[in-house]
C-alpha atoms as a PDB file:
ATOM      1  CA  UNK A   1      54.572  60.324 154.151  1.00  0.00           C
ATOM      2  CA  UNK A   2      52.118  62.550 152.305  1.00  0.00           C
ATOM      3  CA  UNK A   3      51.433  64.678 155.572  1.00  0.00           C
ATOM      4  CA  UNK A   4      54.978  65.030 156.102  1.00  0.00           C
ATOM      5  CA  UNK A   5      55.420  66.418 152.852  1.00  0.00           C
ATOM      6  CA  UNK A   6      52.398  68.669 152.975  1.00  0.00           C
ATOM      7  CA  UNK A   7      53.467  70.199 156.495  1.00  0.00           C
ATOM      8  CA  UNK A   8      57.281  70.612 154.846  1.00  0.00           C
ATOM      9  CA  UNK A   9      55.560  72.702 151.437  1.00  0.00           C
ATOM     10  CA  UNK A  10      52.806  74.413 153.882  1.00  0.00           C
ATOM     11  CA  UNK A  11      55.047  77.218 154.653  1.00  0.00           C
ATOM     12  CA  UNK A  12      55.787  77.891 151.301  1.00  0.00           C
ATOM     13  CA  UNK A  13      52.527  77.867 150.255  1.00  0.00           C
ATOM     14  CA  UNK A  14      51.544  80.543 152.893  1.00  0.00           C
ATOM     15  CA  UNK A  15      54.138  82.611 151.522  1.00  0.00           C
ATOM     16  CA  UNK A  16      53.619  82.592 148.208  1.00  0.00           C
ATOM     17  CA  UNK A  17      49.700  83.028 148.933  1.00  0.00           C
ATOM     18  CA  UNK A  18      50.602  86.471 151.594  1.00  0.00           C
ATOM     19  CA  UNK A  19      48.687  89.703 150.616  1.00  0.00           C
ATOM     20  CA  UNK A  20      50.800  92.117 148.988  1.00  0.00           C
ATOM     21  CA  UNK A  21      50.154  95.939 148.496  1.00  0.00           C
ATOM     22  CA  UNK A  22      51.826  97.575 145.589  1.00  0.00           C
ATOM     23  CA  UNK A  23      54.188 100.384 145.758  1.00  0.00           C
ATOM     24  CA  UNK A  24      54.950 103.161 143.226  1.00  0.00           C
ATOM     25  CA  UNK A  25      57.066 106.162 142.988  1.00  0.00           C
ATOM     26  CA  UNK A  26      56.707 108.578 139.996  1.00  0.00           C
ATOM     27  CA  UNK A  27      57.150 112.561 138.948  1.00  0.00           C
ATOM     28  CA  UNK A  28      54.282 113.299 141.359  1.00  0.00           C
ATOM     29  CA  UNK A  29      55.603 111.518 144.366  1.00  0.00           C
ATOM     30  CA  UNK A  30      59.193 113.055 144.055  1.00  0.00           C
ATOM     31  CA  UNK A  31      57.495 116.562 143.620  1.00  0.00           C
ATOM     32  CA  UNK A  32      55.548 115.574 146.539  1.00  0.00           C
ATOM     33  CA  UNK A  33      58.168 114.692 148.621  1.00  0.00           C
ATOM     34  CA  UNK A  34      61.007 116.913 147.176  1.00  0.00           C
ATOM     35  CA  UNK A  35      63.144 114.152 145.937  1.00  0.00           C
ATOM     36  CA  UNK A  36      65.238 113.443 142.957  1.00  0.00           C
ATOM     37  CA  UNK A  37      63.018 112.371 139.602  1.00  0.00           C
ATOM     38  CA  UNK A  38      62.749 108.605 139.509  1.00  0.00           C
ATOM     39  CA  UNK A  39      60.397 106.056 138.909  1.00  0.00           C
ATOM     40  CA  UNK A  40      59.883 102.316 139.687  1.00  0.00           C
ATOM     41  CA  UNK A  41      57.236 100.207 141.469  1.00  0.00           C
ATOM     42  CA  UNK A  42      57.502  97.224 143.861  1.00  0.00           C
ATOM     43  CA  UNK A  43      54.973  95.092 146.035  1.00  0.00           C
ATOM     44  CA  UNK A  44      55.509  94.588 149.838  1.00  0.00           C
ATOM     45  CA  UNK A  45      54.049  91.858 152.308  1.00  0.00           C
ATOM     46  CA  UNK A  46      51.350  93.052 154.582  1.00  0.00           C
ATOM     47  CA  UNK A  47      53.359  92.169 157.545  1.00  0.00           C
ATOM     48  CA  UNK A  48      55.957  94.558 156.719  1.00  0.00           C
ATOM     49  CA  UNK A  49      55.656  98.302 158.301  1.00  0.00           C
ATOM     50  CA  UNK A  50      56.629 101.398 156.135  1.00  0.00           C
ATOM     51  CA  UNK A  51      58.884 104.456 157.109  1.00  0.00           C
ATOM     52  CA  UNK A  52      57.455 107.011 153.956  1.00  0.00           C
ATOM     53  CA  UNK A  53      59.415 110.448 153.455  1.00  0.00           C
ATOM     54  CA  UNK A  54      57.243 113.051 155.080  1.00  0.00           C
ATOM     55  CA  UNK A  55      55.173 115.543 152.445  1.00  0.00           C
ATOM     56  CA  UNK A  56      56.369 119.193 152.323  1.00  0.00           C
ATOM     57  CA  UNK A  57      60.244 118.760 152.868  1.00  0.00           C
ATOM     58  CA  UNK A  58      63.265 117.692 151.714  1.00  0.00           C
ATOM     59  CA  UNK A  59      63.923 114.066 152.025  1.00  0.00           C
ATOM     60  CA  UNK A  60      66.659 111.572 151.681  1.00  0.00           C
ATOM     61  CA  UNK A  61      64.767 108.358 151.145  1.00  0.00           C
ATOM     62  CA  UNK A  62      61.698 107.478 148.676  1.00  0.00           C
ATOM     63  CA  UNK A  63      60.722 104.864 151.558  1.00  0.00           C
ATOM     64  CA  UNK A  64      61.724 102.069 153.914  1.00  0.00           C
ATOM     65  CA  UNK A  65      59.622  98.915 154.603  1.00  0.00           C
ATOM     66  CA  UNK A  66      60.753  96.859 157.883  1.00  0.00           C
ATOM     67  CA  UNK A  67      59.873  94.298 160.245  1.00  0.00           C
ATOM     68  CA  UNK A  68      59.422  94.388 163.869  1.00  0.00           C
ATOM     69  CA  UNK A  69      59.116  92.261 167.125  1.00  0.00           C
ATOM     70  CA  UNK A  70      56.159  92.227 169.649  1.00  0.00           C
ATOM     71  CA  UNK A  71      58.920  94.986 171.047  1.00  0.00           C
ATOM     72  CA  UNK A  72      59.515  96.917 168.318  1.00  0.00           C
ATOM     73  CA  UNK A  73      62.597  96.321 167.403  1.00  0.00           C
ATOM     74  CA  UNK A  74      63.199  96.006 163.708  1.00  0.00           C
ATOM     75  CA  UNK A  75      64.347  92.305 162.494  1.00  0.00           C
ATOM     76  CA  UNK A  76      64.596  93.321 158.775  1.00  0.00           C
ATOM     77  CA  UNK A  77      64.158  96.095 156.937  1.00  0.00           C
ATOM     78  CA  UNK A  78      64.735  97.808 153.294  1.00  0.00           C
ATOM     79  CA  UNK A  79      65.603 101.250 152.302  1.00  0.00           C
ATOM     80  CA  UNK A  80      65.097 102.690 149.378  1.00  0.00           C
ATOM     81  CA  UNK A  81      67.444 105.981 148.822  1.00  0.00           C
ATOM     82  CA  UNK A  82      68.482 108.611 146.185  1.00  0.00           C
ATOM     83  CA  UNK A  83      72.158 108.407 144.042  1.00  0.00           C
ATOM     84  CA  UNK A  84      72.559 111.337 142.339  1.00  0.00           C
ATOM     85  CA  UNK A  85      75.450 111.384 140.231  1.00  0.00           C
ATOM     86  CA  UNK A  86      77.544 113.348 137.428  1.00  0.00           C
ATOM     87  CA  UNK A  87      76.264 113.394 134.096  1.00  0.00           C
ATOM     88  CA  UNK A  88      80.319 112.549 133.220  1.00  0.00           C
ATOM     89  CA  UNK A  89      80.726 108.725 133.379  1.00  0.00           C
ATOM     90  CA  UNK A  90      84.171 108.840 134.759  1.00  0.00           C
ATOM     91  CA  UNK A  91      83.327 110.989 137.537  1.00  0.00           C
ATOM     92  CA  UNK A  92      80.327 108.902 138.196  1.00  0.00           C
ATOM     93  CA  UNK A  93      82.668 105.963 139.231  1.00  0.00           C
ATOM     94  CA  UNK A  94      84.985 108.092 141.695  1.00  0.00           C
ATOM     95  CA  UNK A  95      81.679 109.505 143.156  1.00  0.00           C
ATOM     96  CA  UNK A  96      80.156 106.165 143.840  1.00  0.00           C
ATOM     97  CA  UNK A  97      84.166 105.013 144.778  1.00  0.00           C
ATOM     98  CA  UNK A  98      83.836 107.926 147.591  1.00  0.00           C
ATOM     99  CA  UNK A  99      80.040 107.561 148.811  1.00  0.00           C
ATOM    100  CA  UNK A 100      80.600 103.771 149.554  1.00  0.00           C
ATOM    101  CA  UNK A 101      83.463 103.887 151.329  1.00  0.00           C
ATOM    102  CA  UNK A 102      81.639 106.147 153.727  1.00  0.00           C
ATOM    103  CA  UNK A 103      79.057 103.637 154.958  1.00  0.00           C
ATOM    104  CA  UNK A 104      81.493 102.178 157.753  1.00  0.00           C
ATOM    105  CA  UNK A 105      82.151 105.617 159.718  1.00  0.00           C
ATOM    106  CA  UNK A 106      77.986 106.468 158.876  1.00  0.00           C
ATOM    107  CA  UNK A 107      77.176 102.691 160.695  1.00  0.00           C
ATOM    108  CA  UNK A 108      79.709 103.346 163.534  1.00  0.00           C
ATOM    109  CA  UNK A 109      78.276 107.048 164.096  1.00  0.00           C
ATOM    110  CA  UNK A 110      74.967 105.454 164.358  1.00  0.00           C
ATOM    111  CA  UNK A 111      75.837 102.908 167.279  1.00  0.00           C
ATOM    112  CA  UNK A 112      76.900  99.805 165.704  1.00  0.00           C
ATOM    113  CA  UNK A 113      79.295  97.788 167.014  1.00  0.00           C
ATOM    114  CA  UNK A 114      81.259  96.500 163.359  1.00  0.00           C
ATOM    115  CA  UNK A 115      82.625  93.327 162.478  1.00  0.00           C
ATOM    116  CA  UNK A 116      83.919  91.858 159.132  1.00  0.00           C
ATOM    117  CA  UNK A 117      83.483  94.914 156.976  1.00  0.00           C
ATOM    118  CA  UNK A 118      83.446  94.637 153.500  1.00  0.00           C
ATOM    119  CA  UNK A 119      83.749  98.240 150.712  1.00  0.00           C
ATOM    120  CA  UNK A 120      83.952  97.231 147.010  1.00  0.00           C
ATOM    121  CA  UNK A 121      82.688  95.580 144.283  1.00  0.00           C
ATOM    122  CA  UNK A 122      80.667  92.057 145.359  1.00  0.00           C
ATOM    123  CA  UNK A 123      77.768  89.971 143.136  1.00  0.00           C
ATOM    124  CA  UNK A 124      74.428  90.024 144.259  1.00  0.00           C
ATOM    125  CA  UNK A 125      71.561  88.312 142.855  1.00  0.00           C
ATOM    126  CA  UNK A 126      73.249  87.531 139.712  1.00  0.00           C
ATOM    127  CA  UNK A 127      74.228  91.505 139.268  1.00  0.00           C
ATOM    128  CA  UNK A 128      78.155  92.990 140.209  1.00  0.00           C
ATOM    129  CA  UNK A 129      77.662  96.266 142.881  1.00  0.00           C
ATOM    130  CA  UNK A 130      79.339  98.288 144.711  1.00  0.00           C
ATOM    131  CA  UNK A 131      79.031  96.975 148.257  1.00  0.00           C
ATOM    132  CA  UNK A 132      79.456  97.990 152.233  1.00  0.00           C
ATOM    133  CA  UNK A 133      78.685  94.610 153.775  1.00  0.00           C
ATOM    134  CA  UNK A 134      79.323  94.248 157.723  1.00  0.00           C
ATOM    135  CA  UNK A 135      77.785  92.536 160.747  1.00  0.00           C
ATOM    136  CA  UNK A 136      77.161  94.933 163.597  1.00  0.00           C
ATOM    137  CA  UNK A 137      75.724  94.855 166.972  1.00  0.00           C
ATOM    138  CA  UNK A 138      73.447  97.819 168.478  1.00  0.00           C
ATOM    139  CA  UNK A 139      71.345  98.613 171.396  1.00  0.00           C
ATOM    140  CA  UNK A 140      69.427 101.378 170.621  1.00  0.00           C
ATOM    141  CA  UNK A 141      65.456 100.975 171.367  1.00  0.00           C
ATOM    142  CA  UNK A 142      64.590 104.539 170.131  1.00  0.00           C
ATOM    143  CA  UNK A 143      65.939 103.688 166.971  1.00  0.00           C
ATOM    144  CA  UNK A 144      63.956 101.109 166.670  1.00  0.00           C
ATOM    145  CA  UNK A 145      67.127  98.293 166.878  1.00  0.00           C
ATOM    146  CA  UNK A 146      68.810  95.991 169.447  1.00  0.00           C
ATOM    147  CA  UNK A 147      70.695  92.856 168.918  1.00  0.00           C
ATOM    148  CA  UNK A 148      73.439  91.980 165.920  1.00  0.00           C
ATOM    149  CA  UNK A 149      72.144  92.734 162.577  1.00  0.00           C
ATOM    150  CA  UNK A 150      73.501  91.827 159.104  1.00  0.00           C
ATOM    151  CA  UNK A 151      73.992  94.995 156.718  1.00  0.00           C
ATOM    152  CA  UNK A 152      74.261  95.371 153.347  1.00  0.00           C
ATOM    153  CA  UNK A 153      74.429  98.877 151.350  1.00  0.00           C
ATOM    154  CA  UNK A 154      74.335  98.528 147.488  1.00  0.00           C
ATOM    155  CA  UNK A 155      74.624 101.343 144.670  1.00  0.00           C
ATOM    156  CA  UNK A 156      72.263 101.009 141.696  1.00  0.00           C
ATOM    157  CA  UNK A 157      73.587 102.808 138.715  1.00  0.00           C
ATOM    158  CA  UNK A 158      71.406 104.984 136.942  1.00  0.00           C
ATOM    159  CA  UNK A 159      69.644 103.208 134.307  1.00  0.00           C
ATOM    160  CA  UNK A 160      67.863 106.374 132.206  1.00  0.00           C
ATOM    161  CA  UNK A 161      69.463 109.894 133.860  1.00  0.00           C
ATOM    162  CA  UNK A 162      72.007 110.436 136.601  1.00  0.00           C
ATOM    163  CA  UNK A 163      69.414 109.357 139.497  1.00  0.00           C
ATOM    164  CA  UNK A 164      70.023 105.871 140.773  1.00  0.00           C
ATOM    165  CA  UNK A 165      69.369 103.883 144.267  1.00  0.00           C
ATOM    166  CA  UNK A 166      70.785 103.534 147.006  1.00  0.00           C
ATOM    167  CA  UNK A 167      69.437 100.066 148.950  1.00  0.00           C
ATOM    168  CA  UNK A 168      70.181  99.520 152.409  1.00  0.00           C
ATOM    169  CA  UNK A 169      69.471  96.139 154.112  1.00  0.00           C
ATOM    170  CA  UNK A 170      69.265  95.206 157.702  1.00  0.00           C
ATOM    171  CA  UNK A 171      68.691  91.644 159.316  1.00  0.00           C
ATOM    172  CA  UNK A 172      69.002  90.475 162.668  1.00  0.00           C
ATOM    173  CA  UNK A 173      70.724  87.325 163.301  1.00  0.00           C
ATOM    174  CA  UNK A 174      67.184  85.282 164.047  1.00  0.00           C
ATOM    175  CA  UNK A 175      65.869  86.251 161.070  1.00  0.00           C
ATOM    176  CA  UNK A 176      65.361  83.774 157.936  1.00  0.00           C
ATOM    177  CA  UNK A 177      68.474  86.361 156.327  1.00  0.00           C
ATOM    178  CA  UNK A 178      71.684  84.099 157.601  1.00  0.00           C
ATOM    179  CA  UNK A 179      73.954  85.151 154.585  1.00  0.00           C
ATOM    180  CA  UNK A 180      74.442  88.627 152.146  1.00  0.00           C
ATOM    181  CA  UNK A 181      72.402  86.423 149.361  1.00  0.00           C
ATOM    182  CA  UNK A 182      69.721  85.501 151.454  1.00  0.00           C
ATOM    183  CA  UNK A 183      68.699  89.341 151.020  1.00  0.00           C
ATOM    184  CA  UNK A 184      67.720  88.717 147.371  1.00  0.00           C
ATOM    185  CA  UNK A 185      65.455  86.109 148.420  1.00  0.00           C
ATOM    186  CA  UNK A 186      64.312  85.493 151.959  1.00  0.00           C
ATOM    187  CA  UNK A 187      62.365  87.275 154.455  1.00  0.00           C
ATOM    188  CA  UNK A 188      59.851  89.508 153.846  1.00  0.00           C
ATOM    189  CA  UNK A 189      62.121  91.858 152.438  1.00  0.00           C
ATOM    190  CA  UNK A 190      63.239  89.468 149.907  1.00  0.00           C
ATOM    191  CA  UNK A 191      59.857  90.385 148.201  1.00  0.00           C
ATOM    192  CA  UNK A 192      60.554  94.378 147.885  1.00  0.00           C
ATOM    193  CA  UNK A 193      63.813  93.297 146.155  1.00  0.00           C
ATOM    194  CA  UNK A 194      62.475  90.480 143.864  1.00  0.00           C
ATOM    195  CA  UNK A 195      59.822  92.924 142.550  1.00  0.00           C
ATOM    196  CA  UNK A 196      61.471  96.087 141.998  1.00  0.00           C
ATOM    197  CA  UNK A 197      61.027  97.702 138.800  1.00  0.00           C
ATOM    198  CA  UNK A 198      62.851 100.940 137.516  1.00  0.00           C
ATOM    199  CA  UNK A 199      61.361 102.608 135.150  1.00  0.00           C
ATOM    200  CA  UNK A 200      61.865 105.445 132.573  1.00  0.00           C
ATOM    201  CA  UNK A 201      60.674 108.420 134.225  1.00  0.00           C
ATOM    202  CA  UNK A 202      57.544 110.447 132.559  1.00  0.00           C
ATOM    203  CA  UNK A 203      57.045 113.626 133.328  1.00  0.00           C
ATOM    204  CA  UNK A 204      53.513 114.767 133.942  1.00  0.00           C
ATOM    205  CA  UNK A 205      51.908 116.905 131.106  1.00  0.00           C
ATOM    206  CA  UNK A 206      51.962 120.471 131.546  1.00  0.00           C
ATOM    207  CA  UNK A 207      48.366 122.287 131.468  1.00  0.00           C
END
């Protein structure tokens, strides 16, 4: 009885006791990386891979953090994105209306095979967002993806300016991820979301 219930809290315990590295984007980093001004930290598993904006260019993401198979081929990952919006609140909502109802021709264009779409406004980890939710199948090995995945897209407001994020999730079907929810909280991935922190921005000092 008491090994049975040691091997059933073992993996659990191997979790919670998984390296993590910490994560942190600030003015420096955007100027870095020529990205819109935002802040926030996270932590990530050691197992998990990163995808980092390259230095010197323009970029579209602040950095992605996935998963991958003795093949390569990505099981989970997380993007983290720019939402730059309209100072005006009321235009803020028909940009956001616009940008995620885009998300189903941007998955198609990129190879997936959609089912059971979802665009509008869904709860997630306790929070109400603006949602593209599908399931999609792929075969594309120099992207990095084969097999049916589970996506989720969600728009977080800005909390301090008009800069906001734009999360991206991707499962495939063997993963621990078996529902939209399970992204808050299982995985590897489910760490990146569970400690992600936005922050006030603060701009460096100026010598």
């Amino acid at each position: 009885m008491r090994k049975a219930l040691l091997l059933a809290t073992l993996p659990v315990i191997l979790m919670s006791c998984q390296e993590r590295i910490p994560f942190q984007v600030d003015a420096d980093y955007c100027y870095r990386h020529m990205l819109p001004l935002m802040q926030f930290s996270l932590e990530y598993p050691a197992d998990l891979q990163t995808d980092p904006p390259a230095a010197g260019g323009r970029n579209l993401h602040y950095n992605t953090f996935f998963k991958a198979d003795p093949d390569g081929i990505q099981t989970e990952s997380i993007t983290l994105s720019y939402l730059s919006l309209s100072p005006d609140s009321s235009q803020q909502d028909k940009d956001m209306e616009m940008m995620i109802g885009q998300f189903e021709e941007d998955y198609r264009g990129a190879g997936f095979n959609l089912e059971d779409s979802f665009t509008g406004q869904a709860e997630f980890d306790g929070e109400t967002y603006r949602v593209f939710r599908a399931t999609g199948s792929i075969d594309k090995e120099d992207y990095g993806l084969r097999g049916k995945y589970r996506i989720q897209v969600l728009l977080m407001t800005p909390k301090f300016d008009n800069n906001g994020l734009l999360v991206s999730f991707l499962a495939r079907d063997d993963s621990p991820i078996q529902t939209y929810e399970d992204f808050a909280r299982k995985g590897s991935i489910g760490t990146v979301w569970k400690t992600l922190k936005i922050e006030k921005p603060v701009l460096p000092e100026r010598k």
